[in-house]
Protein backbone atom coordinates (compact mmCIF):
# COMPACT_ATOMS: atom_id res chain seq x y z
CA UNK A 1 0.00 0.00 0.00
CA UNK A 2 1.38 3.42 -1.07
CA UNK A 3 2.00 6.24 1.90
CA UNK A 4 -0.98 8.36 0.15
CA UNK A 5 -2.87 5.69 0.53
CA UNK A 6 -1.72 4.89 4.29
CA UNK A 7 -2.44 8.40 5.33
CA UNK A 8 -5.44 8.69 3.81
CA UNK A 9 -6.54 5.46 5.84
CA UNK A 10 -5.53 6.87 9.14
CA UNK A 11 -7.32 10.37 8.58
CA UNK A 12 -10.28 8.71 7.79
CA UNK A 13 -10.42 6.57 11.00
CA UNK A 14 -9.86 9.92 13.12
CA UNK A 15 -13.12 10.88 11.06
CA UNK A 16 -16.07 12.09 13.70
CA UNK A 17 -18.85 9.38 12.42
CA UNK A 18 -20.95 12.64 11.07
CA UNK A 19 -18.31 13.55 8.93
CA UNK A 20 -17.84 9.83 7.05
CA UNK A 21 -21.07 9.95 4.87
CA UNK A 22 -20.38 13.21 3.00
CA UNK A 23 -16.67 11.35 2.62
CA UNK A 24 -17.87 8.65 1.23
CA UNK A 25 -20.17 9.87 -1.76
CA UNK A 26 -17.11 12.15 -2.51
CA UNK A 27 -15.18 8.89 -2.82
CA UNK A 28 -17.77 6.33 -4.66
CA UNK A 29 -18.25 9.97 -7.40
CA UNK A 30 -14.61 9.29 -8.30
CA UNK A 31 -14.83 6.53 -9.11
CA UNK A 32 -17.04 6.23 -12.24
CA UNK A 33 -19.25 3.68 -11.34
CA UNK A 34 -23.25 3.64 -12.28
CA UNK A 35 -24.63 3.98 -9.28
CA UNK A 36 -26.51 1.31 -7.20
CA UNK A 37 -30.28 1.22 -8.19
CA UNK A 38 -31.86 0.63 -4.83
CA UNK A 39 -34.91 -1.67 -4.75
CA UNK A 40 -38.03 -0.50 -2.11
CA UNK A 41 -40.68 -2.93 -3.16
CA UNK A 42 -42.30 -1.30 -0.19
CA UNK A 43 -43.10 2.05 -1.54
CA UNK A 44 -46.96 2.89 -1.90
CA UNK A 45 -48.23 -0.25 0.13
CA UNK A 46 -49.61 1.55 2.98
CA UNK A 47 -53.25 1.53 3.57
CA UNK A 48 -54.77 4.22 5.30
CA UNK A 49 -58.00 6.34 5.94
CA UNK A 50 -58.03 9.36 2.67
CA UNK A 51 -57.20 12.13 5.14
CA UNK A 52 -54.04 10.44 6.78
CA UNK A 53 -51.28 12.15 4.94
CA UNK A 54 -53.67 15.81 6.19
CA UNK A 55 -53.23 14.81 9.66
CA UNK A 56 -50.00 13.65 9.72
CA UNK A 57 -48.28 15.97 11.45
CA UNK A 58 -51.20 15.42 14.33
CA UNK A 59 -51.01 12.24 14.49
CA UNK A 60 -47.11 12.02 15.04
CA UNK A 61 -47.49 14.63 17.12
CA UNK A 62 -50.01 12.69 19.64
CA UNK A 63 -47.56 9.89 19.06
CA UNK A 64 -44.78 12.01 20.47
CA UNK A 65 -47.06 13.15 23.91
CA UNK A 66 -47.78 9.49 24.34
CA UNK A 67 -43.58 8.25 24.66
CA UNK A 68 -43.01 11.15 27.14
């Protein structure tokens, strides 16, 4: 392993973990590579009453008053 490549190594383990994501997508651009299609088979399979995206914000809200 080349010295660049040792001291790059290092600084990136003194990294604060908040700092490592922005890092890494500055990394994985340079490299050239299509980037990973990401599957959510998930997406759009909630049921719910019509007005539950409208109240929302309520609803989480309640949510919060009843964990505290």
């Amino acid at each position: 392993m080349s010295v660049m490549r040792e001291e790059l190594h290092h600084l990136v383990d003194r990294l604060p973990e908040e700092k490592v994501a922005p890092l890494l997508r500055l990394v994985k651009d340079q490299l050239d590579e299509p980037p990973a299609v990401r599957d959510l088979p998930f997406i759009g399979l909630l049921a719910a009453e019509p007005d539950f995206a409208e109240r929302s914000e309520e609803i989480l809200k309640s949510e919060d008053n009843h964990c505290l």
